[in-house]
Protein backbone atom coordinates (compact mmCIF):
# COMPACT_ATOMS: atom_id res chain seq x y z
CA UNK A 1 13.29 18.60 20.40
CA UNK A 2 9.66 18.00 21.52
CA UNK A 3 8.63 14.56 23.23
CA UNK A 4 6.86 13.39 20.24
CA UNK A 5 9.56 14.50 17.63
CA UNK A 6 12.21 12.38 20.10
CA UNK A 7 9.84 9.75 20.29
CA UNK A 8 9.58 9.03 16.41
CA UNK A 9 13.60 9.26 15.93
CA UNK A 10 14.10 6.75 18.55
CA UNK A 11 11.76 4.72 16.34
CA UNK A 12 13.39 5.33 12.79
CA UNK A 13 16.83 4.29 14.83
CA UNK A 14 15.47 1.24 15.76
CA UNK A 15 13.88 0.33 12.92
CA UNK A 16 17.39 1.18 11.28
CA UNK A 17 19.57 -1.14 13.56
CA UNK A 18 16.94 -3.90 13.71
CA UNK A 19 16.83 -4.13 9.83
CA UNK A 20 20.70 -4.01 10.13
CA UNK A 21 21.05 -6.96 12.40
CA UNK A 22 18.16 -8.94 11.54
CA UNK A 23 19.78 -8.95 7.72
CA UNK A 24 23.22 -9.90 8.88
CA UNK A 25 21.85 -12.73 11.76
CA UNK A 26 18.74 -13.66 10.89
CA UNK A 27 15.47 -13.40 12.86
CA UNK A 28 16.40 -16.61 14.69
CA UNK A 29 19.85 -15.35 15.83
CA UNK A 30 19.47 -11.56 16.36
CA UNK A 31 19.43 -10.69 20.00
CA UNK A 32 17.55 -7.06 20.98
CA UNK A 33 21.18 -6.25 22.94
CA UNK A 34 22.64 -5.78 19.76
CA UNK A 35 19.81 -3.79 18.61
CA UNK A 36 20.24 -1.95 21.41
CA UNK A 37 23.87 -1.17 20.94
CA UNK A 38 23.70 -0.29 16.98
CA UNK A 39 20.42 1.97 17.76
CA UNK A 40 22.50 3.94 20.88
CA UNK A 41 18.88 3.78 22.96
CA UNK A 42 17.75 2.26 26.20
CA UNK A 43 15.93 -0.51 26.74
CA UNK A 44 13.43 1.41 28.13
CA UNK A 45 12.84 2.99 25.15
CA UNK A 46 12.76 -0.06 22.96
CA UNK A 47 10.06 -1.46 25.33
CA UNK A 48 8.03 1.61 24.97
CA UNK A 49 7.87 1.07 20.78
CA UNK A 50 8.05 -2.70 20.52
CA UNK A 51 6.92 -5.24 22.98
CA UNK A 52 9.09 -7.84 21.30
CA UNK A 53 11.98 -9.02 19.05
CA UNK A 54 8.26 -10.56 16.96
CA UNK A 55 6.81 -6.80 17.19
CA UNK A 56 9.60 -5.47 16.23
CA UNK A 57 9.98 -7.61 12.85
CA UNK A 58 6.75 -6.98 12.00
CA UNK A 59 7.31 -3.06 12.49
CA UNK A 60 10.81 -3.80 9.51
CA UNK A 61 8.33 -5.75 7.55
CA UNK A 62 5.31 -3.40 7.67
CA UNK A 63 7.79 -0.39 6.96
CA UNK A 64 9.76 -2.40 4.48
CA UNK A 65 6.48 -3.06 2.51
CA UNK A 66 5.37 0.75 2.69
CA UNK A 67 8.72 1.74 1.45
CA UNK A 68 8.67 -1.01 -1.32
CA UNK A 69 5.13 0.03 -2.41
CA UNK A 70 6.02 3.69 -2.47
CA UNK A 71 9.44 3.10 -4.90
CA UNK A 72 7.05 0.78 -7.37
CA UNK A 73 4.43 3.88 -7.09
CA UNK A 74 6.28 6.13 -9.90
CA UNK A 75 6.18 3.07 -12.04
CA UNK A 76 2.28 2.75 -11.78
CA UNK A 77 1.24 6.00 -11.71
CA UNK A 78 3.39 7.07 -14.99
CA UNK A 79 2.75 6.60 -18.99
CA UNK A 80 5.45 3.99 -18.82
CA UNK A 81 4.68 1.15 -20.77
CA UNK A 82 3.25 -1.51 -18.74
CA UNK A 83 6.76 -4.44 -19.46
CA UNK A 84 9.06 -1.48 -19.11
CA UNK A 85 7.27 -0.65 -15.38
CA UNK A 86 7.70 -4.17 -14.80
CA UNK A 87 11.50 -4.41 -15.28
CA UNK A 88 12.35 -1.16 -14.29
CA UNK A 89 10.01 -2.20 -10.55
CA UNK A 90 12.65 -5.60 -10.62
CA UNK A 91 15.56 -3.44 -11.12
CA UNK A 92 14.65 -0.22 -8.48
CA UNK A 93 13.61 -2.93 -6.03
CA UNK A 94 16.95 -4.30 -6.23
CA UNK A 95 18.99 -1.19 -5.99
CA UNK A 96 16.41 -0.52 -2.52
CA UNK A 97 16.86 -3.39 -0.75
CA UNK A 98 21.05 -3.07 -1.56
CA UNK A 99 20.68 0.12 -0.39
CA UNK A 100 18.13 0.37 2.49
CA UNK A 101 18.43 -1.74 5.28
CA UNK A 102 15.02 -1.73 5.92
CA UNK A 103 13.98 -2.94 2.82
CA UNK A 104 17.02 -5.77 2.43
CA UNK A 105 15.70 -6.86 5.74
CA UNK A 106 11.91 -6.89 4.93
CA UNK A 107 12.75 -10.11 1.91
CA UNK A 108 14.25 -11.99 4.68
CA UNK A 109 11.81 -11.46 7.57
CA UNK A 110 9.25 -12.52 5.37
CA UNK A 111 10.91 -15.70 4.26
CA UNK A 112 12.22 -16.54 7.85
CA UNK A 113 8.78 -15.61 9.89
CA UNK A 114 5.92 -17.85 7.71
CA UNK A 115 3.53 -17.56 10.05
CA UNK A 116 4.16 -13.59 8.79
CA UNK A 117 0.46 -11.80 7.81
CA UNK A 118 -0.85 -8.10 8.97
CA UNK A 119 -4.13 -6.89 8.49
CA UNK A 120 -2.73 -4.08 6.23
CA UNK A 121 0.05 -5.71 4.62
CA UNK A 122 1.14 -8.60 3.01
CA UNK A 123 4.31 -8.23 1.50
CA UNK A 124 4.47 -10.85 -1.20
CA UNK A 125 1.04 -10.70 -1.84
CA UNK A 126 1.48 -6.39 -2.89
CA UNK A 127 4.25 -7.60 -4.76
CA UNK A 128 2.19 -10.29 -7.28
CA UNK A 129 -0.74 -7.80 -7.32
CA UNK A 130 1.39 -5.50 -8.98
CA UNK A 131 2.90 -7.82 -11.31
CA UNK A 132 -0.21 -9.00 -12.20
CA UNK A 133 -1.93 -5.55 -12.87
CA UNK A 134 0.98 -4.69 -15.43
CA UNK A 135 0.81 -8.15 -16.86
CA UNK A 136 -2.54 -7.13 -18.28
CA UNK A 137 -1.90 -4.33 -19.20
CA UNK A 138 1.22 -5.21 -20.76
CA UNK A 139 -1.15 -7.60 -23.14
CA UNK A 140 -3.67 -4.90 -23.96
CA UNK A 141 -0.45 -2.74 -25.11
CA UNK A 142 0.50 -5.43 -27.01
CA UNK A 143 3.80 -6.15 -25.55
CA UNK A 144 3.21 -9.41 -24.26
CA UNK A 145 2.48 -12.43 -25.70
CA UNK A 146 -1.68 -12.15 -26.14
CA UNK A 147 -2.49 -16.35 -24.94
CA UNK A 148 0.08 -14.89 -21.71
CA UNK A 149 -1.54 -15.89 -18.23
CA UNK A 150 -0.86 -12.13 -16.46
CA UNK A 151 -2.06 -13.78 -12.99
CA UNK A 152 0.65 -16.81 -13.73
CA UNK A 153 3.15 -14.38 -14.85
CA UNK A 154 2.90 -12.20 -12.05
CA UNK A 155 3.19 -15.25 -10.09
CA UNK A 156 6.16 -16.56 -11.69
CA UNK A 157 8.03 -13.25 -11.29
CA UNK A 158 7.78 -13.29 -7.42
CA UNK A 159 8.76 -17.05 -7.42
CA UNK A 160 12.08 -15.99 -9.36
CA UNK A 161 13.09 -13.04 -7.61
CA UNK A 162 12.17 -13.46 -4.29
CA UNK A 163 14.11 -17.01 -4.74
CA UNK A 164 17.17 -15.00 -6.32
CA UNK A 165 16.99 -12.83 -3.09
CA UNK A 166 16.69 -15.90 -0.57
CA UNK A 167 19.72 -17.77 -2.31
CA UNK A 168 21.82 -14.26 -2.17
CA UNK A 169 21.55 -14.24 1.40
CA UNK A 170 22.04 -17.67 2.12
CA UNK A 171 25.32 -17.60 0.00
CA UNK A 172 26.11 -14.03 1.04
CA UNK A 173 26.26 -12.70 -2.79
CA UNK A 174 23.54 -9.49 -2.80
CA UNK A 175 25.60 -7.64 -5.14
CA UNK A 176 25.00 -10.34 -7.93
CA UNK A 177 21.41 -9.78 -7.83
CA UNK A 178 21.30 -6.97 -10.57
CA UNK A 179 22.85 -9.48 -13.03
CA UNK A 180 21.19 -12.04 -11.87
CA UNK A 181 18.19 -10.15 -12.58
CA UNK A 182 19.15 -8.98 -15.87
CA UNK A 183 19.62 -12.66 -16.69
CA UNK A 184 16.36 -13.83 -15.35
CA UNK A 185 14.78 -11.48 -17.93
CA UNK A 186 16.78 -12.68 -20.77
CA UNK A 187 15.84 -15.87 -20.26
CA UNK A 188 12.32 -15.00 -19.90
CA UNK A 189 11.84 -12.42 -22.92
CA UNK A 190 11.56 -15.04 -25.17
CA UNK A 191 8.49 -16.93 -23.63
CA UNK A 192 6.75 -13.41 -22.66
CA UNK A 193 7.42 -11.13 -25.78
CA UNK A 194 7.08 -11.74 -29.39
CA UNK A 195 10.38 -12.47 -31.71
CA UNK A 196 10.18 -8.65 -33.18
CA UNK A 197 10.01 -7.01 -29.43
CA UNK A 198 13.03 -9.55 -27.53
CA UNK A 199 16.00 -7.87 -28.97
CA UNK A 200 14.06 -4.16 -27.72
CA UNK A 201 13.74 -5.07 -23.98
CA UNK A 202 16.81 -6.77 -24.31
CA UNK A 203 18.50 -3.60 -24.97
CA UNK A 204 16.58 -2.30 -22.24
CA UNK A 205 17.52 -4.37 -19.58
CA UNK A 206 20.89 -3.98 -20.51
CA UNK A 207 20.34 -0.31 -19.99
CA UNK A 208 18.54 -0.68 -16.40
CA UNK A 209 22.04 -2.30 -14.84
CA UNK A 210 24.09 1.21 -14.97
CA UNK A 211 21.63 2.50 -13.25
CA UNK A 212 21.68 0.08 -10.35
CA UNK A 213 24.07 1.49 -7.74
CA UNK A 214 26.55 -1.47 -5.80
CA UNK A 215 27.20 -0.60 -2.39
């Protein structure tokens, strides 16, 4: 294995462990020993990536955020209807952050670290930009309600679920979230959609939770 090959799976192992321990502890009570024991490296080698138990947060939450953006991608970049991107992006973000520690980690760096911002990324603020974009459109297709506020709708969507995530954690139930956000929506469908449409994307919501895989 060459140096720079070796170099970049030390990384991904550390970014691996630290998303693992920083999800179970907490920033506040994760110690870089621990790290160091679930990542089988040196503390050498830690030292050479990541200054810092800080640096090393912001390395979860930068990757996080790249791996959130590139699951929402298919979503945007797809005919899908603009309201069926956005609950099928609530959904697969869900089943991700269940499923990769990285991303489970990223929600509750973000909300533990305030002070949290990056030049290239800022988590929540990717997240209501892309709301927000599929809001309108979602209006222009006619699916949403045409007085709808996309900006205040993408808005409100973050607030919801990134507040379903944060009480998950702190009561240690992330396997409820895919019904929790299957009943967000069905509470919501009636404010965002027209009478002829709810019973549609209810049916559709429905059919998003097989595909969300418990762990």
């Amino acid at each position: 294995m060459t140096t720079q090959k070796r170099a970049e799976v030390t990384r991904h192992a550390l970014l691996d462990a630290a998303a693992e321990v920083f999800t179970r502890r907490g920033y506040a009570e994760t110690k870089l020993s621990e790290v160091l024991t679930h990542a089988r490296v040196t503390k050498g080698a830690l030292y050479f990536h990541y200054a810092s138990k800080d640096e090393l947060a912001r390395a979860v939450i930068e990757e996080g955020t790249r791996r959130f953006t590139a699951v929402c991608t298919p979503y945007l970049a797809s005919p899908t209807p603009a309201f069926e991107a956005m609950i099928g992006i609530s959904f697969v973000t869900v089943d991700a952050a269940l499923h990769d520690p990285v991303m489970g980690a990223t929600f509750r760096l973000i909300t533990e670290m305030g002070d949290y911002r990056s030049p290239e990324t800022d988590t929540f603020a990717t997240w209501i930009t892309t709301y927000q974009l599929l809001a309108r459109r979602a209006i222009d297709e006619g699916d949403l309600r045409e007085d709808t506020d996309p900006n205040a709708v993408g808005q409100l969507l973050v607030e919801l679920f990134a507040g379903a995530r944060l009480l998950a954690t702190a009561t240690d139930t992330p396997t409820t979230l895919p019904t929790r956000t299957a009943k967000a929506w069905d509470l919501l469908l009636p404010v965002l959609v027209t009478t002829p449409k709810i019973d549609y994307f209810r049916q559709f919501v429905t059919r998003r939770l097989p595909t969300v895989r418990l762990p």
